[in-house]
Protein backbone atom coordinates (compact mmCIF):
# COMPACT_ATOMS: atom_id res chain seq x y z
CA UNK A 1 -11.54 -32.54 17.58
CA UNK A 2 -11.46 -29.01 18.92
CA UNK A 3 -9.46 -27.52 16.18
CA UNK A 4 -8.24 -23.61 16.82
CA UNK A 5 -8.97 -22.21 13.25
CA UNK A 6 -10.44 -23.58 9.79
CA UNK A 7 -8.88 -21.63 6.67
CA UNK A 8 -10.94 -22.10 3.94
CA UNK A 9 -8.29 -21.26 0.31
CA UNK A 10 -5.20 -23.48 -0.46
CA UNK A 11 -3.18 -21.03 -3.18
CA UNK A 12 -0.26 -19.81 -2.24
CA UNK A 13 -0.94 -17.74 0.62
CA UNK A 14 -3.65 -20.05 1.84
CA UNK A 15 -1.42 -22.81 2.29
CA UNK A 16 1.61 -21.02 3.80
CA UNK A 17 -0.25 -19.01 6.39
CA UNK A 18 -1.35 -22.50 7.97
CA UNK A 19 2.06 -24.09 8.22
CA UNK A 20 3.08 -21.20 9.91
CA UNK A 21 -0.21 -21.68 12.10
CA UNK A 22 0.90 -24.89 12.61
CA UNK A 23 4.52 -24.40 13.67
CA UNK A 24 3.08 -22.41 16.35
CA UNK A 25 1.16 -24.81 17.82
CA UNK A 26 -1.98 -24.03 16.32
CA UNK A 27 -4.84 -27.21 15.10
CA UNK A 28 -5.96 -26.08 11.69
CA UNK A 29 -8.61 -27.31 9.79
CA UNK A 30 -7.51 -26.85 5.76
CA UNK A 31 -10.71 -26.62 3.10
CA UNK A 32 -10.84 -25.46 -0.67
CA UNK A 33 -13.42 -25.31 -2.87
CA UNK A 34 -12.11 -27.92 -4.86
CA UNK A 35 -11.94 -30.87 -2.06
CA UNK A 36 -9.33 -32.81 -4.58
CA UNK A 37 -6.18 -30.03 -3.38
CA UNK A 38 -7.00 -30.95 0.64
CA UNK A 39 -6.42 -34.42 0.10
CA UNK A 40 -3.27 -33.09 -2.75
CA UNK A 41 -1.65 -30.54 -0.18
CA UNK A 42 -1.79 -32.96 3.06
CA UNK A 43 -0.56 -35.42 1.05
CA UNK A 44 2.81 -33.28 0.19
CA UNK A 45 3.43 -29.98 1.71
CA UNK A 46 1.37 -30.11 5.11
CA UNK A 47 2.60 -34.41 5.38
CA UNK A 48 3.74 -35.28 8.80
CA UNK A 49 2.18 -32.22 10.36
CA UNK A 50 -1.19 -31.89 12.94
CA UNK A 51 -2.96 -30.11 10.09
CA UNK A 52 -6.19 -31.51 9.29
CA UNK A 53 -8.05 -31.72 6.21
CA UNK A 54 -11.92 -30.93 5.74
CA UNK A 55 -14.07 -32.02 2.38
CA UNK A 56 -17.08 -30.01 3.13
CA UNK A 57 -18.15 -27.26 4.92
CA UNK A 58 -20.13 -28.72 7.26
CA UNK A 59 -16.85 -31.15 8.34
CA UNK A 60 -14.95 -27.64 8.52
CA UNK A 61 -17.28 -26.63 10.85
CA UNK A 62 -17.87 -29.60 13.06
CA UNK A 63 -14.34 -29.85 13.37
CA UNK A 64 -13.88 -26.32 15.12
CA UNK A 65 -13.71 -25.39 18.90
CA UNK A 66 -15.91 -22.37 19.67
CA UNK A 67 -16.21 -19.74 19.28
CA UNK A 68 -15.28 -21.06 15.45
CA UNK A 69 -13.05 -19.12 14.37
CA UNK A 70 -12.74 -19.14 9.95
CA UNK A 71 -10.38 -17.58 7.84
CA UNK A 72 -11.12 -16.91 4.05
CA UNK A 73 -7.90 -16.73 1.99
CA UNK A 74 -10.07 -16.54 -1.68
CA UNK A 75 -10.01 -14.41 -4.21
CA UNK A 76 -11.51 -10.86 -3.00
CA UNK A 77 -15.29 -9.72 -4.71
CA UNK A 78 -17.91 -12.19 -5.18
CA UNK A 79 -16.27 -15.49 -3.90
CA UNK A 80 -16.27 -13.97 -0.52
CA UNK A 81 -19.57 -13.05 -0.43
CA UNK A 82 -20.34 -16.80 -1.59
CA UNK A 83 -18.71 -18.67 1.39
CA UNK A 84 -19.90 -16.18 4.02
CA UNK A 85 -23.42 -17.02 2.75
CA UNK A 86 -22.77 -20.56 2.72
CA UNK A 87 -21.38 -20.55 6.24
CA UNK A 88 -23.83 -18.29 7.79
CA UNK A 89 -26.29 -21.18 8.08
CA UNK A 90 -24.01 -23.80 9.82
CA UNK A 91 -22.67 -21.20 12.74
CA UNK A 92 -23.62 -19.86 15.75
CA UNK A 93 -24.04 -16.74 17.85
CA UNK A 94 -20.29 -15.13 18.26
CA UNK A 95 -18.65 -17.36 15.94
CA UNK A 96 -16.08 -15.20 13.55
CA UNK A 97 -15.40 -15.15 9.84
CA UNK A 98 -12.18 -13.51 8.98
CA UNK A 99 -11.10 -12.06 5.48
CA UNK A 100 -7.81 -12.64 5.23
CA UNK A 101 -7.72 -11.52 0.94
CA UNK A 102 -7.08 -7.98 -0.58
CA UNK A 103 -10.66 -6.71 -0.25
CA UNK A 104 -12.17 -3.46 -0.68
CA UNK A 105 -12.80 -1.80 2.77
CA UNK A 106 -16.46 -0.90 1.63
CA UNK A 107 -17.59 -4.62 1.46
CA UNK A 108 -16.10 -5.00 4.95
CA UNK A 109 -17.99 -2.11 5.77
CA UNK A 110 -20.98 -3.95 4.87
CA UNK A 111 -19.86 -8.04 5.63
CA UNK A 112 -19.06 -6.60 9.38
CA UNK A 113 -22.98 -4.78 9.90
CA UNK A 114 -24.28 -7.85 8.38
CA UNK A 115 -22.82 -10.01 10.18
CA UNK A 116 -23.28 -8.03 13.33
CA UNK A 117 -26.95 -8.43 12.45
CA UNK A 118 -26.49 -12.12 13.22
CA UNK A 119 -25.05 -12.38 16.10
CA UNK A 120 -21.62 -13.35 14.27
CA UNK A 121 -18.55 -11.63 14.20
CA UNK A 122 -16.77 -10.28 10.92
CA UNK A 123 -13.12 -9.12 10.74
CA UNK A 124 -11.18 -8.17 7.78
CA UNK A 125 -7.55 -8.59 7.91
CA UNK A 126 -5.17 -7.02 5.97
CA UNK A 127 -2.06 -9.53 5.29
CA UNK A 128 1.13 -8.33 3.95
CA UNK A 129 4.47 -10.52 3.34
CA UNK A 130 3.62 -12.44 0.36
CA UNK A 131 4.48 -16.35 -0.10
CA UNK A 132 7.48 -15.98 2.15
CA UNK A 133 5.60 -13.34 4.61
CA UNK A 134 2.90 -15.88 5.19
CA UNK A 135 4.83 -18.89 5.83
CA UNK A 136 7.63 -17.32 8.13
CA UNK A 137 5.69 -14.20 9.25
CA UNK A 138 3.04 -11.61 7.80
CA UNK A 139 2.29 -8.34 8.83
CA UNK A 140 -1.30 -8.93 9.64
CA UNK A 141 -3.80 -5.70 9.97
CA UNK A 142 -7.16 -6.51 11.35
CA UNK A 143 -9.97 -4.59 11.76
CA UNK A 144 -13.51 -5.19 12.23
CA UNK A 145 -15.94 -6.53 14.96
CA UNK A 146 -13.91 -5.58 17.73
CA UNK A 147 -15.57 -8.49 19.72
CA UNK A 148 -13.83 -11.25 17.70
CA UNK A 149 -9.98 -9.42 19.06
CA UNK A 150 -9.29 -11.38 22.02
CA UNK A 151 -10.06 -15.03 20.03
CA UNK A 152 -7.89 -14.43 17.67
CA UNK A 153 -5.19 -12.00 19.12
CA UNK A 154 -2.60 -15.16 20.47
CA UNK A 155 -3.01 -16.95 16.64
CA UNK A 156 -2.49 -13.80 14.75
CA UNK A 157 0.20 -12.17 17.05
CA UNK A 158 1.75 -15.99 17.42
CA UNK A 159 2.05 -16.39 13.21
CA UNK A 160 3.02 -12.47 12.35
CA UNK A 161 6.51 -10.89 12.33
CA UNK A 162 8.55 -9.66 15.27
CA UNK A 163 10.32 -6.56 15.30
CA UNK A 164 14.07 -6.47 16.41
CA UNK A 165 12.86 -6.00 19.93
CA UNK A 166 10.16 -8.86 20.00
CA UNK A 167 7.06 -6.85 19.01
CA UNK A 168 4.25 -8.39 16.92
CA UNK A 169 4.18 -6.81 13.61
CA UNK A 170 0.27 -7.29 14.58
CA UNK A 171 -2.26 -5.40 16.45
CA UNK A 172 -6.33 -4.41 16.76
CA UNK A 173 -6.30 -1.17 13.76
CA UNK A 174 -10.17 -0.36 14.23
CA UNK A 175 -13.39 -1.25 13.67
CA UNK A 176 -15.77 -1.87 10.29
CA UNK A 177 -13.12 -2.10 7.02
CA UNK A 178 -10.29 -0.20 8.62
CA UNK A 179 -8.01 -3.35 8.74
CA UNK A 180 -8.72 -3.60 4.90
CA UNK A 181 -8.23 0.26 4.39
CA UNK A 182 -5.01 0.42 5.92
CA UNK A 183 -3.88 -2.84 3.53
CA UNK A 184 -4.80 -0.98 1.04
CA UNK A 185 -2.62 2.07 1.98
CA UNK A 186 0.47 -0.27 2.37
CA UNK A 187 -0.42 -1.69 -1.29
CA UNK A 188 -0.61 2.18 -2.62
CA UNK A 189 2.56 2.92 -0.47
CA UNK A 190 4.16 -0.30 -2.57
CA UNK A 191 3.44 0.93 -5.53
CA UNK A 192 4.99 4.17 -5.40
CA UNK A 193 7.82 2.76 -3.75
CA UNK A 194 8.39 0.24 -6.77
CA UNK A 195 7.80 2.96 -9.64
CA UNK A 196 10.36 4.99 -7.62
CA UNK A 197 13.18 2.04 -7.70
CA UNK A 198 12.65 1.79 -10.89
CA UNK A 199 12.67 5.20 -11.76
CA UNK A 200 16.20 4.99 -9.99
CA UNK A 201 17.30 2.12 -11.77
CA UNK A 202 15.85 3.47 -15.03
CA UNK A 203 18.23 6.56 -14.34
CA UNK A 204 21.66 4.08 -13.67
CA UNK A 205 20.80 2.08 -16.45
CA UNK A 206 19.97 5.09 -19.54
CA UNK A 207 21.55 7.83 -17.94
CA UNK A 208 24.65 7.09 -16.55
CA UNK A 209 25.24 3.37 -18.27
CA UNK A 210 26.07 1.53 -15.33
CA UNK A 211 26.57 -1.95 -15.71
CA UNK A 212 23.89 -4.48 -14.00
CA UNK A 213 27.30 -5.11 -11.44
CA UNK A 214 27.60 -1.70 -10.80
CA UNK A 215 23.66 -1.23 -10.48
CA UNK A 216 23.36 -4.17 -7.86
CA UNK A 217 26.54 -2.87 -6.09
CA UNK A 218 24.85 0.18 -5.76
CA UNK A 219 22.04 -1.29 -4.24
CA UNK A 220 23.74 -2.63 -1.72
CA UNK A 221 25.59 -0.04 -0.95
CA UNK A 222 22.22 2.20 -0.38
CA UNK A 223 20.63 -0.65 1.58
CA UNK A 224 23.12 0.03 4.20
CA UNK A 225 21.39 3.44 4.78
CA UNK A 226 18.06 4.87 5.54
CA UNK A 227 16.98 3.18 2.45
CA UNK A 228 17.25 -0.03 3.76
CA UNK A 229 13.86 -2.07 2.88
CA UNK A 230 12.86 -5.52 1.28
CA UNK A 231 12.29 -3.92 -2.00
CA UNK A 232 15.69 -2.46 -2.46
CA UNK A 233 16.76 -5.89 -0.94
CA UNK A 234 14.81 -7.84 -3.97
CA UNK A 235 16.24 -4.88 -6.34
CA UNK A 236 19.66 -6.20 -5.53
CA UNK A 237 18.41 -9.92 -6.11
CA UNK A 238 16.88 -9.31 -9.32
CA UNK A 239 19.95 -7.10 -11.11
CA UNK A 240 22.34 -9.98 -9.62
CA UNK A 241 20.57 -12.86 -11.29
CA UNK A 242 21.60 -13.95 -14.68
CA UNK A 243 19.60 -16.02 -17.69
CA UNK A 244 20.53 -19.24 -18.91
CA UNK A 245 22.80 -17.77 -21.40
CA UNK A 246 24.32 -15.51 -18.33
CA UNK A 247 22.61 -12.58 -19.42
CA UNK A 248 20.93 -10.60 -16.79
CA UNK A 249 17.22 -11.88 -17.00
CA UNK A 250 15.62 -9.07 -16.12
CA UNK A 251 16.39 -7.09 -19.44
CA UNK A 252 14.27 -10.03 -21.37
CA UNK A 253 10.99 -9.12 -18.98
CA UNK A 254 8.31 -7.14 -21.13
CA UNK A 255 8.27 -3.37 -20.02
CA UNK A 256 4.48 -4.02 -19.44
CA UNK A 257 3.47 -3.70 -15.25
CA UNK A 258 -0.07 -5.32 -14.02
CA UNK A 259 -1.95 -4.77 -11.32
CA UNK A 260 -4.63 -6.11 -9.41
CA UNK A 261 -6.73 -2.78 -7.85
CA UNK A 262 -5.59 -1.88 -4.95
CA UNK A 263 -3.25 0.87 -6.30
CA UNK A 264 -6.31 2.14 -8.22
CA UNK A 265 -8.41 1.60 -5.12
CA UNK A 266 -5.75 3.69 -3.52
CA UNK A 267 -5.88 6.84 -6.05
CA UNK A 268 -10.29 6.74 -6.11
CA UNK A 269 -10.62 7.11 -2.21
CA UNK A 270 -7.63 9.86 -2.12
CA UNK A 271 -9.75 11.50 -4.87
CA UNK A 272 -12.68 10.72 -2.54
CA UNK A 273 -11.63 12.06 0.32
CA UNK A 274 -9.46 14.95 -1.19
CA UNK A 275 -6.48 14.11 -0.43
CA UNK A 276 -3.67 15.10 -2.81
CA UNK A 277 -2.32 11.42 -2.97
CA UNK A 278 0.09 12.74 -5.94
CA UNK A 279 3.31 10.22 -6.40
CA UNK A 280 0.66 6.96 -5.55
CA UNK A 281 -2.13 7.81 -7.85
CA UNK A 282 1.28 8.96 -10.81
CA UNK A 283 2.71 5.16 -9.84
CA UNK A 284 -0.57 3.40 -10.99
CA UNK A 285 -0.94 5.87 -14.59
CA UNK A 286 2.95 4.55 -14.83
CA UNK A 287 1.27 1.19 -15.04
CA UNK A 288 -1.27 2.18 -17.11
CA UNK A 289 1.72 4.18 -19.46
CA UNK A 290 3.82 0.71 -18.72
CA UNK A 291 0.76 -1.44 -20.93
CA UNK A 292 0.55 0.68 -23.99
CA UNK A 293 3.41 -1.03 -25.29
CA UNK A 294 3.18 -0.82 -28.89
CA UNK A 295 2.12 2.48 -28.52
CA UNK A 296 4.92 3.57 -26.91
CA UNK A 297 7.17 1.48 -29.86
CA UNK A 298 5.26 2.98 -32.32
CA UNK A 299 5.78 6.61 -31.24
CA UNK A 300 9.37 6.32 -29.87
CA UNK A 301 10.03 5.57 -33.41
CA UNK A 302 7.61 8.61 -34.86
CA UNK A 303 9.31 11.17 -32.37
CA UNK A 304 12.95 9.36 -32.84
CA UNK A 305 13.32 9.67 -29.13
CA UNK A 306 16.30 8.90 -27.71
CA UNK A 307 18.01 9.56 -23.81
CA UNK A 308 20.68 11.29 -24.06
CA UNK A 309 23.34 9.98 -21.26
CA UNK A 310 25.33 11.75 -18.99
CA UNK A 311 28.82 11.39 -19.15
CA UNK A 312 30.55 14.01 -16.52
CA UNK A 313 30.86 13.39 -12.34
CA UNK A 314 28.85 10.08 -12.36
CA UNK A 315 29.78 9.31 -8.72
CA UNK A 316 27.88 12.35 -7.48
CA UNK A 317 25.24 11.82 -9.92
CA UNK A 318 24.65 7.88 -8.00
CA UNK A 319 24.98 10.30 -4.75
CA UNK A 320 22.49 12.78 -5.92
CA UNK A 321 20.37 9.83 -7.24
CA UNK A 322 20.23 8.67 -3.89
CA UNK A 323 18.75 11.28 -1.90
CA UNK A 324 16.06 11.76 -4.61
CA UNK A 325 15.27 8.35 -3.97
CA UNK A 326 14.82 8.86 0.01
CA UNK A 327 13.49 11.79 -0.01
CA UNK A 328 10.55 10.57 -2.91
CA UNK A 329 10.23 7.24 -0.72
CA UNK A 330 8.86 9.86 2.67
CA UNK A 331 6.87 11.79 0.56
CA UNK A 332 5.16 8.06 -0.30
CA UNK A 333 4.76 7.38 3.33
CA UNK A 334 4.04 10.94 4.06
CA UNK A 335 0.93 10.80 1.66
CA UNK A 336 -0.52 7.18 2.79
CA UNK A 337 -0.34 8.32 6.33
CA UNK A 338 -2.48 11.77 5.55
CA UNK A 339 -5.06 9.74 3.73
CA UNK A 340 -5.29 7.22 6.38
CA UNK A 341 -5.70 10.03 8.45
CA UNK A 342 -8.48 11.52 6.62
CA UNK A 343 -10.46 8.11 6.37
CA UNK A 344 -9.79 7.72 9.66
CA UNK A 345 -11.44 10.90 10.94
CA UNK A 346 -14.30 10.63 8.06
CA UNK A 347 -15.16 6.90 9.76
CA UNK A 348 -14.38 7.43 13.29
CA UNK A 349 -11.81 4.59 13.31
CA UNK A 350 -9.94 6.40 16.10
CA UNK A 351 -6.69 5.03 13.91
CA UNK A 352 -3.37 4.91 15.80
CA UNK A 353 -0.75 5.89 13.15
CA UNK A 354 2.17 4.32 15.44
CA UNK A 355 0.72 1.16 15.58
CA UNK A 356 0.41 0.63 11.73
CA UNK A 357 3.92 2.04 11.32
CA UNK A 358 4.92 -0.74 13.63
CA UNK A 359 2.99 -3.16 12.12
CA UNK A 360 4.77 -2.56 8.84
CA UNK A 361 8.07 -2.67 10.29
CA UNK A 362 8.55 -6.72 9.60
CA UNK A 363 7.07 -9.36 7.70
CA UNK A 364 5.50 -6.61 4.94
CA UNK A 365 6.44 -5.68 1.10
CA UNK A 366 6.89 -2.23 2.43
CA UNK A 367 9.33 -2.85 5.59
CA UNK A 368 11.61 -0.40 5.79
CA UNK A 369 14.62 0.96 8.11
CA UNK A 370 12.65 4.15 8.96
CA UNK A 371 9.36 2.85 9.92
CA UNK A 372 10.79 2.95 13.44
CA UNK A 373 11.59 6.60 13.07
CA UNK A 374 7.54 7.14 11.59
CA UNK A 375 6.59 5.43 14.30
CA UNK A 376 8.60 7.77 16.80
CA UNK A 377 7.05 10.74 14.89
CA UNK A 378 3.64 9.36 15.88
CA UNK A 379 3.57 8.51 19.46
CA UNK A 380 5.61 12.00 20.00
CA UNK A 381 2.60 14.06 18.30
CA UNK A 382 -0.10 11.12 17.47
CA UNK A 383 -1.65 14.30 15.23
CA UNK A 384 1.05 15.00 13.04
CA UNK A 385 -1.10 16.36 9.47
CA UNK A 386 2.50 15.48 7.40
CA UNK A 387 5.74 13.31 7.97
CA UNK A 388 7.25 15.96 6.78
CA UNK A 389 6.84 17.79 9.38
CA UNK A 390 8.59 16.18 12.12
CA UNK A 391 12.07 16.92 12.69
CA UNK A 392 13.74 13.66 11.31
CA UNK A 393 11.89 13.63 8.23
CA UNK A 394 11.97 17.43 7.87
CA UNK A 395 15.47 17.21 8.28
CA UNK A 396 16.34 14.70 5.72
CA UNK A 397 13.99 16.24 2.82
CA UNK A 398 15.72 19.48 3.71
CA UNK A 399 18.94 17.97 3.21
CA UNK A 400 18.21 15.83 -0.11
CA UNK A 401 16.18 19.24 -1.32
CA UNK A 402 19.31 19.97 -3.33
CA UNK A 403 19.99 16.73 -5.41
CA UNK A 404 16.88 15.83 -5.58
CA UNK A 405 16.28 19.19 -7.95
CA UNK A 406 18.72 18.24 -9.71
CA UNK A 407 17.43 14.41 -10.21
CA UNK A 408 14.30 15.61 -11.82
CA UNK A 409 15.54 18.64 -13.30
CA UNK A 410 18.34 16.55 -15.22
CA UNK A 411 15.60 13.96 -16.29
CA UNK A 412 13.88 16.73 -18.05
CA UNK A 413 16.35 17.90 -19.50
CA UNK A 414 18.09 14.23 -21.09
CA UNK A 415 13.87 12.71 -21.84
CA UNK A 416 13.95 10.17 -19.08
CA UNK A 417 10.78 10.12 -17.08
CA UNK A 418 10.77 9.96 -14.11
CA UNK A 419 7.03 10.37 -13.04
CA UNK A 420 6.83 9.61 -9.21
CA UNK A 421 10.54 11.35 -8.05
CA UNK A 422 9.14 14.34 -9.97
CA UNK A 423 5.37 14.46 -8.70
CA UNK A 424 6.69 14.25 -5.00
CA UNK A 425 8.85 16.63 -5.37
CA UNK A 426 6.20 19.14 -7.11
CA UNK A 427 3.65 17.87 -3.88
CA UNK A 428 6.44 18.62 -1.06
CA UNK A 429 6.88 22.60 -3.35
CA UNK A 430 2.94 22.88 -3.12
CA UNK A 431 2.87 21.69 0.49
CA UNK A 432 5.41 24.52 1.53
CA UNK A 433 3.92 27.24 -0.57
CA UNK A 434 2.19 29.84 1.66
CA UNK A 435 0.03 31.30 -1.46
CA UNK A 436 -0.42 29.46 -4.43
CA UNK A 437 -2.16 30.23 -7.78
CA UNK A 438 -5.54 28.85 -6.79
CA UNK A 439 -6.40 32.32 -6.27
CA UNK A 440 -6.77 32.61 -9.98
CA UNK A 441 -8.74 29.29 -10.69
CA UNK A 442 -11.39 30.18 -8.33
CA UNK A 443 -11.76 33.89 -10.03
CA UNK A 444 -12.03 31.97 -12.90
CA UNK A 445 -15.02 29.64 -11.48
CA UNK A 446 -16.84 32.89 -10.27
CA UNK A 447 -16.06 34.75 -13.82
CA UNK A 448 -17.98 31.86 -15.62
CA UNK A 449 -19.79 30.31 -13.09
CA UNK A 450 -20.63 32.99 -10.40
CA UNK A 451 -18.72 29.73 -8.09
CA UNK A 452 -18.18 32.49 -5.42
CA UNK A 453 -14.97 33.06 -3.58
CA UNK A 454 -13.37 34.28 0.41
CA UNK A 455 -11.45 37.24 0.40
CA UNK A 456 -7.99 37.38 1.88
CA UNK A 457 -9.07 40.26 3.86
CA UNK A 458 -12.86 39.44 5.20
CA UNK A 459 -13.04 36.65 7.76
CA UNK A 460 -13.03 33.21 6.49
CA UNK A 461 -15.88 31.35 5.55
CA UNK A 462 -17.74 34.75 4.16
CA UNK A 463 -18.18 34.18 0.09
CA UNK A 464 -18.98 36.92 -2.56
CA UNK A 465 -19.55 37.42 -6.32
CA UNK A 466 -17.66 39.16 -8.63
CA UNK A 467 -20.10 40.91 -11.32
CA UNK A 468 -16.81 40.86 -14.01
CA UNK A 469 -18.21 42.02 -17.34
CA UNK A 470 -20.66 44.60 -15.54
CA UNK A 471 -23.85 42.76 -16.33
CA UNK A 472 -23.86 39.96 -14.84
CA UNK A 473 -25.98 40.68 -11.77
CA UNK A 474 -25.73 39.72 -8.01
CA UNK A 475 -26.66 35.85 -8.75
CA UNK A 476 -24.78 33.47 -7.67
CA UNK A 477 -24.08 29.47 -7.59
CA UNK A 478 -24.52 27.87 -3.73
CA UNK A 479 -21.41 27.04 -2.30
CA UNK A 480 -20.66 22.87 -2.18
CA UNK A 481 -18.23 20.82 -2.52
CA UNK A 482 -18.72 17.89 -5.60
């Protein structure tokens, strides 16, 4: 048998992304770990299909046209490292592993040299959708080995989303562990956006005491606008669905968020790469905030805090609420994008912002109605530093400035937090600020630390020393960036 593609992982997203191989005419080879759940999953979900099961590696592989081409849907760290190792000795020259999981973009950095060193080609691939994205379409991101593209182009273009107008939500994003690095921006742009529909829905629920009908009707209503996305889709799904008792069930869900990294991963490399990743980095601490549940318990009770609703003009309050929403939700996009950017220039990936924009506008957690309009913004100035900037985006935070003040400003004032709304609208009032106060932290540096400083009116790039108490001398630290 000359079978197109082995996939070696048979949990959820394992076993979907190969019936949707399979609808498209693919031959797939299925393997796990645990040989029992081939035999269990052709037996049930993959029955009466041209899937094909393998109980050891060495089957996999003998079952494979070349160049073999293997994708690894396990769990990211460690176990990766393990099958690569194990399948190094049973391939050949050009043959391609692919990493299909949430890994970290520095072990592709390094699985893609040392493969290279082989003779084999690595690729990790980002994969977006979740159990319903894999089975019906992903938004697949791979990067790597460019050499491996054209073998497995036609099966990952075939299996991912369309756009409206027939366009893979698939395409080449760079080489080493960009693919993974640009996953990880959609999972950081996720977060946000989730902390910041639940910041709204926080809002409806405490502060203006809208019924879970009125919430989801709200929902809907706002889905029929810019804000259309999957998430606020899901929002609507979740507010509509009722308990056994017809309660809505998700009041009885523990206030307590996980996670699984890549929101942290996220936050490290915008710290890394200075990048002032504000609203992303505040969504994973409201996670962290989120677990300390009987703390929080313990001192709502010690501080008596209460929210204290608002009872006056609650249809322009849902209005207002609104465009602090959409205009939070571009400031999310707006500060993946600039730290792609950065990582992009640090690494030489040569990244191509439209294409990721368009890869994210189907079959992705993050799909949204104005990734076509980010992606417009890109291919008309491919260099663009913010999303702000362009004139469809500036236009729209310019418009929602107003009631988006007054958002934050009234959740202040009534003890609701609202972390994320309020961080990005704090970043977009730093971004636009000509002069800020920095001026006064780095006199501060050189007053203790003789840090040095530039001069408004010297060229740039030229330090001095401030001797401040009159003894201090003409010593001073070398300049450097920690």
């Amino acid at each position: 048998m000359n079978a197109d593609i082995a996939v070696i992982g048979l949990a959820v997203m394992g076993q979907n992304l190969i019936l949707n191989m399979n609808d498209h005419g693919f031959k797939v080879v299925a393997y796990n770990r645990t040989v029992s759940k081939v035999d269990q999953f052709l037996e049930t979900t993959a029955k009466d299909t041209d899937i094909v099961g393998a109980h050891s590696l060495e089957e996999m592989v003998g079952l494979l046209a070349t160049p073999r081409k293997i994708m690894l849907m396990v769990r990211a760290g460690e176990v990766v490292d393990r099958f690569i190792d194990a399948l190094i000795p049973l391939l050949d020259k050009g043959d391609i592993i692919i990493d299909g999981g949430n890994s970290n973009y520095v072990d592709s950095n390094r699985r893609v040299e040392k493969l290279s060193q082989l003779g084999l080609h690595f690729v990790g691939a980002g994969v977006s959708g979740g159990e319903e994205g894999a089975r019906f379409g992903p938004s697949i991101m791979p990067g790597g080995d460019v050499k491996a593209w054209p073998h497995i182009k036609p099966i990952f273009q075939g299996i991912s989303a369309k756009t409206d107008q027939g366009e893979p939500c698939c395409d080449w994003v760079g080489n080493a562990g960009s693919g993974h690095f640009v996953k990880m921006i959609h999972n950081g742009i996720e977060y946000g956006d989730m902390q910041l529909i639940s910041e709204a829905y926080h809002f409806m629920k405490e502060a203006l005491l809208m019924s879970h009908e009125e919430m989801e009707a709200t929902f809907k209503k706002w889905n029929e606008t810019e804000l259309n996305s999957y998430l606020v889709e899901i929002t609507i799904d979740i507010l509509a669905f009722k308990d056994t008792d017809g309660q809505p069930i998700v009041e009885k869900i523990m206030d307590t968020a996980g996670q699984k990294g890549t929101g942290k991963w996220t936050g490290i490399n915008a710290l890394d790469l200075g990048i002032p990743l504000t609203l992303i980095t505040e969504s994973v601490f409201a996670r962290y905030l989120s677990s300390l549940k009987q703390q929080r318990v313990d001192a709502s009770n010690l501080f008596n805090k209460s929210i204290t609703p608002i009872t006056e003009n609650k249809e322009q309050w849902v209005e207002a609420l609104r465009d602090a929403l959409l205009a939070s939700k571009i400031i999310s996009y707006a500060q993946g994008f600039m730290l792609m950017k950065q990582a992009s220039e640090d690494n030489n990936w040569e990244l191509n912002y439209g294409n990721v924009a368009l890869m994210w506008r189907g079959g992705c957690i993050i799909r949204s109605a104005f990734l076509g309009n980010i992606r417009d913004a890109f291919v008309a100035e491919p260099e663009l530093t913010f999303l702000g900037l362009d004139s469809y985006f500036k236009t729209i935070l310019q418009r929602c400035s107003p009631a988006w003040r007054d958002v934050t400003s009234k959740s202040l004032q009534i003890g609701l937090p609202m972390p994320c709304m309020t961080s990005s609208l704090t970043f977009l009032d730093g971004y636009t600020t000509a002069r800020l106060p920095a001026n006064m932290i780095q006199a501060q540096r050189d007053y203790f630390g003789a840090h040095t400083f530039e001069r408004v009116d010297t060229p740039a790039g030229e330090f001095f020393h401030n001797d401040w108490t009159g003894h201090g001398g003409n010593v001073s630290s070398t300049t450097y960036d920690a």
